[in-house]
C-alpha atoms as a PDB file:
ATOM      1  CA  UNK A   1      20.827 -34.029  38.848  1.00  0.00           C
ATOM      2  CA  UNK A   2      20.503 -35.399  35.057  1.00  0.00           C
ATOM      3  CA  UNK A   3      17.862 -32.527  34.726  1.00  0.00           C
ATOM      4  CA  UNK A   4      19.855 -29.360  36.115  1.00  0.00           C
ATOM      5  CA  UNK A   5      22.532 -30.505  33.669  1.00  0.00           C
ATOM      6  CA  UNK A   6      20.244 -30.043  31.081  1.00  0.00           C
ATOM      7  CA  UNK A   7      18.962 -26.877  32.454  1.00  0.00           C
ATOM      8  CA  UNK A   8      22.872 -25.371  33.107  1.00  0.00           C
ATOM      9  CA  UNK A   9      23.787 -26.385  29.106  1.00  0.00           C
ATOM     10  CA  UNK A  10      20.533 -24.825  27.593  1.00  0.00           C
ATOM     11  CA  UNK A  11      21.495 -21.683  29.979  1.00  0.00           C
ATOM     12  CA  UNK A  12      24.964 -21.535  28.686  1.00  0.00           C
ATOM     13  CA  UNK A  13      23.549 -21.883  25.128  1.00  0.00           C
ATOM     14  CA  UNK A  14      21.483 -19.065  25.509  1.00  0.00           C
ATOM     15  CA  UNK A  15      24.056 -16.649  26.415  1.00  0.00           C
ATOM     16  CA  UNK A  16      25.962 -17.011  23.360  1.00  0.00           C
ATOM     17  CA  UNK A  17      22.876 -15.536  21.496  1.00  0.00           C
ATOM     18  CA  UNK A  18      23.227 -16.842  18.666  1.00  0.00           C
ATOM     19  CA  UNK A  19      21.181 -14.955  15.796  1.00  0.00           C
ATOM     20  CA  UNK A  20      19.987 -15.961  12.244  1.00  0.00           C
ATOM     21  CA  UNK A  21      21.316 -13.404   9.603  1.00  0.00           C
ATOM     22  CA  UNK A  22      19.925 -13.252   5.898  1.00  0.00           C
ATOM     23  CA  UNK A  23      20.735 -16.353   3.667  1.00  0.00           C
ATOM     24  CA  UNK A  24      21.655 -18.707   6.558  1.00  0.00           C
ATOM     25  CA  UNK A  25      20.239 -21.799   7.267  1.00  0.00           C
ATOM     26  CA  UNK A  26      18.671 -22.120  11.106  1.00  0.00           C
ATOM     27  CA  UNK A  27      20.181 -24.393  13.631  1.00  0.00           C
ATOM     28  CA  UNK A  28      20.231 -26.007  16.519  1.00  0.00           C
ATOM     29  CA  UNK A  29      22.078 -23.456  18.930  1.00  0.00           C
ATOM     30  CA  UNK A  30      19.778 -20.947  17.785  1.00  0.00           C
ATOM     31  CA  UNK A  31      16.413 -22.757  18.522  1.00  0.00           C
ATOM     32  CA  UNK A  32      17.830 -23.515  22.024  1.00  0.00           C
ATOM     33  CA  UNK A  33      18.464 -20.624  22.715  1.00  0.00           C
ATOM     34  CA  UNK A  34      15.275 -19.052  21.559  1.00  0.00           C
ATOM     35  CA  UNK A  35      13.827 -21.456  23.798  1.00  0.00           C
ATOM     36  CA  UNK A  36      15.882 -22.163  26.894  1.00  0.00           C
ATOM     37  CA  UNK A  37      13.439 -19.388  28.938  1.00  0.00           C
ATOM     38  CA  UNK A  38      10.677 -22.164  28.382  1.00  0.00           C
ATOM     39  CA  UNK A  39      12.579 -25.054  29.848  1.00  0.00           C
ATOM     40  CA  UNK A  40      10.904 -24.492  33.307  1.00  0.00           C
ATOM     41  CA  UNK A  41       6.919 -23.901  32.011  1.00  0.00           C
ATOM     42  CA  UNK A  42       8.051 -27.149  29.759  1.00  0.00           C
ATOM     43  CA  UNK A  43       8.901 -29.023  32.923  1.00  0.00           C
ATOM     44  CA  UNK A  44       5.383 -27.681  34.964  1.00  0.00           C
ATOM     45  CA  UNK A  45       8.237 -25.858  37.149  1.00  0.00           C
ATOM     46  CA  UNK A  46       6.296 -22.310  36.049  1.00  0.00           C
ATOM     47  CA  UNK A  47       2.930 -22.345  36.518  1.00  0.00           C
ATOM     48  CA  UNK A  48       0.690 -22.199  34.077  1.00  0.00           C
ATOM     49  CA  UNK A  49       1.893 -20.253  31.475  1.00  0.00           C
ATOM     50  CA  UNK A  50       5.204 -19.701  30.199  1.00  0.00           C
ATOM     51  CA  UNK A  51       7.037 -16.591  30.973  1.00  0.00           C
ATOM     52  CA  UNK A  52       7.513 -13.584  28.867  1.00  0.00           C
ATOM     53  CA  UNK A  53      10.948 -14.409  27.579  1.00  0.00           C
ATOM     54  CA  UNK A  54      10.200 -17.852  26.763  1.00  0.00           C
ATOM     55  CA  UNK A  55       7.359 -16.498  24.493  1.00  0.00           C
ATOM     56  CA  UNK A  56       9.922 -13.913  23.386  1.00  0.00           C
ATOM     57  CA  UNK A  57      11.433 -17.054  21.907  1.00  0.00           C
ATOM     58  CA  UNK A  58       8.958 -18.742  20.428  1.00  0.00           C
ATOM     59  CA  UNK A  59       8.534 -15.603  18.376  1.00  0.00           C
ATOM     60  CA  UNK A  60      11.615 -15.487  17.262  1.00  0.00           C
ATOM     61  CA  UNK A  61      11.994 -19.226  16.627  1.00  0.00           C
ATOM     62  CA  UNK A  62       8.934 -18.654  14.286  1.00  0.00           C
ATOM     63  CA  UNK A  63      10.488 -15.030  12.798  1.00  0.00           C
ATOM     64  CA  UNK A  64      13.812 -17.244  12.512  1.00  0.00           C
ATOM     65  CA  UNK A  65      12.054 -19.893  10.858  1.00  0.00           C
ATOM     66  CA  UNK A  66      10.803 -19.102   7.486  1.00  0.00           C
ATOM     67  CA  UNK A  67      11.335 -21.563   4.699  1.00  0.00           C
ATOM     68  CA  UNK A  68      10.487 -25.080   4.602  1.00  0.00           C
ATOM     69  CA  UNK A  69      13.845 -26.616   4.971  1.00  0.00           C
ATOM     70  CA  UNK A  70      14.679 -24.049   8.258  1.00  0.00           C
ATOM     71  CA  UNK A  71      10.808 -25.066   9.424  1.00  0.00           C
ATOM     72  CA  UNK A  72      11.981 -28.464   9.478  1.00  0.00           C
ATOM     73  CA  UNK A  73      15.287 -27.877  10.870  1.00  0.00           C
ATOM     74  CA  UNK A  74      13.724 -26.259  13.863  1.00  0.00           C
ATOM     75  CA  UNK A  75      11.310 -28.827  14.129  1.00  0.00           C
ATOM     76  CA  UNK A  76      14.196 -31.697  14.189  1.00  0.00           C
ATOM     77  CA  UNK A  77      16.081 -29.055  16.974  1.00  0.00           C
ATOM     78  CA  UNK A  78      12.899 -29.043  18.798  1.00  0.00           C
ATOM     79  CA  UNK A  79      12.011 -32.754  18.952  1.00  0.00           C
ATOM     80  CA  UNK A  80      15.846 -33.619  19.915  1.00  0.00           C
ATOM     81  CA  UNK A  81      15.655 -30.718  22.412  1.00  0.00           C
ATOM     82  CA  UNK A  82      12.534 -32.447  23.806  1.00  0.00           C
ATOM     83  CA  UNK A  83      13.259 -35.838  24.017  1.00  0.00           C
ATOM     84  CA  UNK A  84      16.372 -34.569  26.544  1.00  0.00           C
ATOM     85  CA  UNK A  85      14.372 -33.260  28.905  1.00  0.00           C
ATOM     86  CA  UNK A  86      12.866 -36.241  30.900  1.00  0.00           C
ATOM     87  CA  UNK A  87      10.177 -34.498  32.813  1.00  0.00           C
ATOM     88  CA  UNK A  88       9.009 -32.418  29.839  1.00  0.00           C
ATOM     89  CA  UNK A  89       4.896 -32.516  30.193  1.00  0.00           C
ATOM     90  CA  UNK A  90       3.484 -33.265  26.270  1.00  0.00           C
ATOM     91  CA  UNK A  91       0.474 -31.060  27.398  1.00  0.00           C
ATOM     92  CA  UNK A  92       2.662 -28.072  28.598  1.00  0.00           C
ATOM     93  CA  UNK A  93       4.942 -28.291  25.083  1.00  0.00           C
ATOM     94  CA  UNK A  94       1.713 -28.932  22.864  1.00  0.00           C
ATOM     95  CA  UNK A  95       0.107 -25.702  24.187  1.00  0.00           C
ATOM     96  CA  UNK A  96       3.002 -23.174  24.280  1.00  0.00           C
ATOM     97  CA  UNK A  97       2.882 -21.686  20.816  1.00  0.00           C
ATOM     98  CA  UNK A  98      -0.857 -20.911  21.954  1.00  0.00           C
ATOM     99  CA  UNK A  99      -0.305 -19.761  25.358  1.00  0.00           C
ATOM    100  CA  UNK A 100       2.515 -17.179  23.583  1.00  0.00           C
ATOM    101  CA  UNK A 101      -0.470 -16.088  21.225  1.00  0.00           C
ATOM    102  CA  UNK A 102       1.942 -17.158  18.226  1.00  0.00           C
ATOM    103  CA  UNK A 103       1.370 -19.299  15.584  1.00  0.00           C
ATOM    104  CA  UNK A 104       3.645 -21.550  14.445  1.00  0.00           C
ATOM    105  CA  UNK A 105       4.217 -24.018  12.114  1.00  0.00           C
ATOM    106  CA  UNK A 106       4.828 -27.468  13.462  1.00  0.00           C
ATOM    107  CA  UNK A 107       4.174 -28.742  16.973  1.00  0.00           C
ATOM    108  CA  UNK A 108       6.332 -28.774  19.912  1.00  0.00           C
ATOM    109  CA  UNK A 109       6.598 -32.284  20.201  1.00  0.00           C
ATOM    110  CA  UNK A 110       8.914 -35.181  20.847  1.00  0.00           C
ATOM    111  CA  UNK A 111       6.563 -37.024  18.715  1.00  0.00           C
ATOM    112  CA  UNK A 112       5.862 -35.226  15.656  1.00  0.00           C
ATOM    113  CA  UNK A 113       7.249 -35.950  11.986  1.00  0.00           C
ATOM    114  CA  UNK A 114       9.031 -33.316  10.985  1.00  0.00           C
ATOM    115  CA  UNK A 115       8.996 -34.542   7.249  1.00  0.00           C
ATOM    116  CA  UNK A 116       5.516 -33.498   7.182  1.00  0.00           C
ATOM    117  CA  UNK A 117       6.320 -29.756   6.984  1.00  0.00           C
ATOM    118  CA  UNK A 118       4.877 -28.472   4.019  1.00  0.00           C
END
């Protein structure tokens, strides 16, 4: 149950849609949402490899995400995000920005320092 009510809040987050306009800072809403279509590859509920809207996301977490301090506000988004889902597989998270073919610029991780952004 703990993990549908997870599911059901990141679902309700990502139809408010939030979006990232010129001169404002990432946050926290936004990178859930950009996400939330990856909660089930995340969770080994999907197969393989993530869906096309999840990968949607990750490219616009990483278009969304340009200078250091909104890297590292993502990254911080991400880990918390992470660390809520209990079932999340490290392997699955680790490998989506590769399995989306997009490069971006910190790992998804519940582990990872975020202060080492760069």
């Amino acid at each position: 149950m703990k993990g549908s009510g997870i599911i059901s809040m990141l679902v309700v987050v990502a139809m408010v849609q939030f979006t990232v306009k010129p001169g404002e800072a990432i946050t926290c809403g936004d990178v859930i949402s950009d996400l939330a279509a990856c909660v089930s590859y995340l969770t080994g509920k999907d197969g393989d490899f993530p869906p096309p809207p999840c990968c949607a996301g990750v490219s616009k977490l990483k278009a969304s995400a340009v200078s250091i301090a909104d890297k590292k506000a993502a990254c911080e988004c991400v880990k918390a995000a992470a660390a809520r889902i209990p079932d999340l597989k490290d392997e699955a998270a680790s490998s989506l920005p590769a399995k989306c073919k997009v490069q971006v610029d910190f790992p998804i991780s519940k582990t990872f320092n975020c202060a080492d952004i760069h």
